[in-house]
C-alpha atoms as a PDB file:
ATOM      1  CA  UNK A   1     117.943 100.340  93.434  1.00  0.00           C
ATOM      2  CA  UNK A   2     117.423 103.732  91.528  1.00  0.00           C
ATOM      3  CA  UNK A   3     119.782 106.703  92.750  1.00  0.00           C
ATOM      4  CA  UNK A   4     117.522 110.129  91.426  1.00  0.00           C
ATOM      5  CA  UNK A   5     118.548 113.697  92.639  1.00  0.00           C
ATOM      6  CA  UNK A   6     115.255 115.933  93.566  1.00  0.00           C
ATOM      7  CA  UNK A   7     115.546 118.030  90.422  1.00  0.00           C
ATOM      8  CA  UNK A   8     115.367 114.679  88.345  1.00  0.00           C
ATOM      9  CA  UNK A   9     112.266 113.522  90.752  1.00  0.00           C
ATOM     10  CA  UNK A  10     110.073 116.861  90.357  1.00  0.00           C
ATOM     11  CA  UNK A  11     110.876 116.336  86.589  1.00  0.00           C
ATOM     12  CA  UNK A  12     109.683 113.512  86.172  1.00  0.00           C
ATOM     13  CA  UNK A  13     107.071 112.317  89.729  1.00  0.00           C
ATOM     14  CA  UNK A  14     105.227 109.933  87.659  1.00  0.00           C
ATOM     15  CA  UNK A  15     107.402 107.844  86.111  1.00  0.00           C
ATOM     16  CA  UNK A  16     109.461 107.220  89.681  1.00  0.00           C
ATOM     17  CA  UNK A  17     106.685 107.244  91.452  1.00  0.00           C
ATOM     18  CA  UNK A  18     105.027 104.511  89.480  1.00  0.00           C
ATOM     19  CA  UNK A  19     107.952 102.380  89.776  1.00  0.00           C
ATOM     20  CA  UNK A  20     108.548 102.803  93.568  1.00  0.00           C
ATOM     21  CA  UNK A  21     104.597 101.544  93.632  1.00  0.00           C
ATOM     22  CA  UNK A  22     105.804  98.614  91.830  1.00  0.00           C
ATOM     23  CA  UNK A  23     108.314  97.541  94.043  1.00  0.00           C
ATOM     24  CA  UNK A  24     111.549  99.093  92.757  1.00  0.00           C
ATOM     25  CA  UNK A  25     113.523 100.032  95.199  1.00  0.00           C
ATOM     26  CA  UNK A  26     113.980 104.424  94.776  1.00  0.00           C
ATOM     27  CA  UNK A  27     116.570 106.934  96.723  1.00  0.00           C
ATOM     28  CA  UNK A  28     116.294 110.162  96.473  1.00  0.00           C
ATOM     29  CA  UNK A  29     119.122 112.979  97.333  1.00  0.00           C
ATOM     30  CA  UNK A  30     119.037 116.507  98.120  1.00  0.00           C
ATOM     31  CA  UNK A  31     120.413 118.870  99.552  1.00  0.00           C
ATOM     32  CA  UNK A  32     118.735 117.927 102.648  1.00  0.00           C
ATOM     33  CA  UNK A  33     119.752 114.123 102.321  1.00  0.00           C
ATOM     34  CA  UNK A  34     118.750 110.876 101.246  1.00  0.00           C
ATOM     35  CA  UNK A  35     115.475 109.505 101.618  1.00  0.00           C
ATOM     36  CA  UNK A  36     113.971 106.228 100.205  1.00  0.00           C
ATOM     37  CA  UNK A  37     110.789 106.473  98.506  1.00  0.00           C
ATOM     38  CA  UNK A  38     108.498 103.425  99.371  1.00  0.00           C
ATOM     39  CA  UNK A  39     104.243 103.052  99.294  1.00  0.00           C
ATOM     40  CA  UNK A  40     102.283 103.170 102.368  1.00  0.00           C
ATOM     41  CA  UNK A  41     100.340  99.810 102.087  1.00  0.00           C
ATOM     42  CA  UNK A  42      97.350  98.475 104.191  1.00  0.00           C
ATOM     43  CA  UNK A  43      99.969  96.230 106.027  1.00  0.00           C
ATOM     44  CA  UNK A  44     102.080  99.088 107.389  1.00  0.00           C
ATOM     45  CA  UNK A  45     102.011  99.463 110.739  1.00  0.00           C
ATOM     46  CA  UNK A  46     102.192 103.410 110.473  1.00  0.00           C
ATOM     47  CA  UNK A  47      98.990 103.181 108.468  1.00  0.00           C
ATOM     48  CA  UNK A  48      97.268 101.021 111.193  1.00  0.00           C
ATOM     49  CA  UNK A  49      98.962 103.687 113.685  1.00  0.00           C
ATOM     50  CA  UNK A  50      96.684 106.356 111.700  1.00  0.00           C
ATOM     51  CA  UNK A  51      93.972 104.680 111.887  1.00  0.00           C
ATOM     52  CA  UNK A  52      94.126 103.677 115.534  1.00  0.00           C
ATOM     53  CA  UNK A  53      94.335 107.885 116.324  1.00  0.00           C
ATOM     54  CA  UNK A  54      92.272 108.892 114.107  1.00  0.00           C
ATOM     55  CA  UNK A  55      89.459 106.488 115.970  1.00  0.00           C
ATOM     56  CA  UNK A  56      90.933 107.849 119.510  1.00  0.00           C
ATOM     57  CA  UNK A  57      90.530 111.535 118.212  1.00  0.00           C
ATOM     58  CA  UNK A  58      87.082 110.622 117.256  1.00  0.00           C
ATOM     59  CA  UNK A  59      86.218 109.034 120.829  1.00  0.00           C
ATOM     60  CA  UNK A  60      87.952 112.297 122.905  1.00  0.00           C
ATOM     61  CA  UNK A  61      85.633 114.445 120.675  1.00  0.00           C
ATOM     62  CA  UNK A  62      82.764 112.244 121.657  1.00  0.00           C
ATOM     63  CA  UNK A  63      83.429 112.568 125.133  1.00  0.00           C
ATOM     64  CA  UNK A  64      83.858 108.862 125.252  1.00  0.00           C
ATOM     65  CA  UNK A  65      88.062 109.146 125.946  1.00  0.00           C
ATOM     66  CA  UNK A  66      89.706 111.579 128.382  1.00  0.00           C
ATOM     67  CA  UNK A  67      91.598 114.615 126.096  1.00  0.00           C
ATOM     68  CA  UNK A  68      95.072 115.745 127.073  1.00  0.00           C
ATOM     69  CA  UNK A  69      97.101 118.354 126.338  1.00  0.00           C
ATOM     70  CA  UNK A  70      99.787 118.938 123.872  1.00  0.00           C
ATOM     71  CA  UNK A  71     102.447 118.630 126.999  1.00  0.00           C
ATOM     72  CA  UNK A  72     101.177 115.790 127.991  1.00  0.00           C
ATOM     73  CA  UNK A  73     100.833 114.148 124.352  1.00  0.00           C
ATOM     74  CA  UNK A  74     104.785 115.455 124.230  1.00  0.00           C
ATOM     75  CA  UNK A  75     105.392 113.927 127.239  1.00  0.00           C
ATOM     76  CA  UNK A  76     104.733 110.310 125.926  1.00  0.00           C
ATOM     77  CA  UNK A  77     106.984 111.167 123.225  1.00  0.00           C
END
């Protein structure tokens, strides 16, 4: 696992980047935390969550799903 501070990761995106896409394990710290830097693959669910709204957004606008509002979209939050 590769420890990189934010300055070091703006400086040099590619490079960490390209290993994180190869399977090396990055964190990155800021000010504002940590945060691991992984790719979004086909087999990720929050891909296939994308997906799955982006095809119920396309029904609602087709009239073929009931809308709702933002409160209500909150609400199942």
């Amino acid at each position: 696992m590769q420890v990189v501070s934010a300055r070091e990761f703006r400086s040099n995106q590619g490079k960490f980047l390209t290993a994180a896409r190869g399977g090396q394990s990055l964190l990155l710290t800021s000010r504002y935390g940590t945060f691991k830097i992984t790719p979004v693959t086909e087999d990720d669910t929050l891909t296939s969550r994308i997906c799955s709204g982006m095809k119920e957004a396309k029904m609602m606008r087709e009239g073929k799903l009931k809308g709702y509002s933002l409160e209500e979209a909150l609400n199942e939050l």
